[in-house]
Protein backbone atom coordinates (compact mmCIF):
# COMPACT_ATOMS: atom_id res chain seq x y z
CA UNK A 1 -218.50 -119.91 28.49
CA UNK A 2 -218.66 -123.37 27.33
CA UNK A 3 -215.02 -125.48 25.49
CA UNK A 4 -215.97 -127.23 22.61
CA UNK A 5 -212.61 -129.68 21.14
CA UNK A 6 -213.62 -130.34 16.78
CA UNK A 7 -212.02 -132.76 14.78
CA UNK A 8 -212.71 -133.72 11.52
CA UNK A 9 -216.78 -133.57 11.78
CA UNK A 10 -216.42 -135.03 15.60
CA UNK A 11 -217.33 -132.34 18.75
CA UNK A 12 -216.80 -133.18 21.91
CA UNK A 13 -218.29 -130.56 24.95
CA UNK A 14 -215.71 -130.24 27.70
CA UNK A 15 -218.18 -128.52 29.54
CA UNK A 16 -218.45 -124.78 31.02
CA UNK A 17 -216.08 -122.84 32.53
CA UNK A 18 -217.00 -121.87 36.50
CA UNK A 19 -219.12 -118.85 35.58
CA UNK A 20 -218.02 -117.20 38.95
CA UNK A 21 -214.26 -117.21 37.74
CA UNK A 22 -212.55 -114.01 37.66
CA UNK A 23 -211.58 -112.83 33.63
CA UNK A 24 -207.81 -112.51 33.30
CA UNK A 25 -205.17 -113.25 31.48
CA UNK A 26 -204.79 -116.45 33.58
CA UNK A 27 -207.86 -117.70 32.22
CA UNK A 28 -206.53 -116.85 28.85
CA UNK A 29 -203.27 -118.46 29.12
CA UNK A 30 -205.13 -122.10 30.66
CA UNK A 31 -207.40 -122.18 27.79
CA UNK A 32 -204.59 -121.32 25.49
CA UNK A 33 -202.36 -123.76 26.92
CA UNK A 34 -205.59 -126.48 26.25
CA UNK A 35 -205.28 -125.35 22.92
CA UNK A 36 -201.68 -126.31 22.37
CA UNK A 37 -202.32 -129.93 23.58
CA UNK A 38 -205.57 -130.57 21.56
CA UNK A 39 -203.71 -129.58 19.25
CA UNK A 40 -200.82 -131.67 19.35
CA UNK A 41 -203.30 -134.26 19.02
CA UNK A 42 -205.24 -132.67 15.71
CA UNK A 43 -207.75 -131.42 18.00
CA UNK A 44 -209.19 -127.72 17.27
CA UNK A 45 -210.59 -125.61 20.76
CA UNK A 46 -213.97 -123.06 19.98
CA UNK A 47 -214.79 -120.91 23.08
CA UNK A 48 -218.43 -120.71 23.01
CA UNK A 49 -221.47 -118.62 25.03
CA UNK A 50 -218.78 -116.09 25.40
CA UNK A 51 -219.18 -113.33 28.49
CA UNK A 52 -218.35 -109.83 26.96
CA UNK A 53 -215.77 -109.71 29.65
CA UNK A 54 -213.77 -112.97 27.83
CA UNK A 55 -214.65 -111.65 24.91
CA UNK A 56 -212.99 -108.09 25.44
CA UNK A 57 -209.62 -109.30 26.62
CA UNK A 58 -209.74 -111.84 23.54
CA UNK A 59 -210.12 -109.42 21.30
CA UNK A 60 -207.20 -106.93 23.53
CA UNK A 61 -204.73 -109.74 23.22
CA UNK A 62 -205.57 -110.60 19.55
CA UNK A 63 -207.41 -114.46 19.87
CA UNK A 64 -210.35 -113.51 18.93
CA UNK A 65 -210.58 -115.95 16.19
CA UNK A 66 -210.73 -118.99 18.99
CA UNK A 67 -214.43 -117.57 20.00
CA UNK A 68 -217.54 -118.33 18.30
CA UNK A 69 -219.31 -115.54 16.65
C-alpha cells in the first residue's frame, strides 16, 4: 500500500505503508486522520497498491472511494 497526496496536477509519493503492519481500524483512522490535514491544506490522499485486506475493511466502513481502482 503506497500514499499518494494530489493537488491541482502536482503528486507527491509519501511512500509505502510497513507491509508487515497489522489491518485494523487503527490503520484506518491514521490514514484518515492524514487525510484531514492534507486536506486542510487543499491536499487530496489516494491509497494505492491496495492489499485485499485494506481494501475489505475500506469498503466495511464505507471509504472506499479514497483507494485507487
Amino acid at each position: 500500500m503506497v500514499v499518494v497526496l494530489e493537488q491541482g496536477g502536482t503528486t507527491v509519493r509519501l511512500g509505502p505503508v510497513d507491509p508487515t503492519r497489522r489491518c485494523d481500524l487503527g490503520l484506518v483512522d491514521d490514514l484518515l486522520r492524514v487525510q484531514h490535514h492534507a486536506a486542510r491544506l487543499g491536499w487530496t490522499l489516494r491509497i494505492v497498491e491496495v492489499r485485499d485486506d485494506l481494501r475489505e475493511l475500506f469498503e466495511l466502513v464505507g471509504l472506499v472511494e479514497r483507494l485507487e481502482p
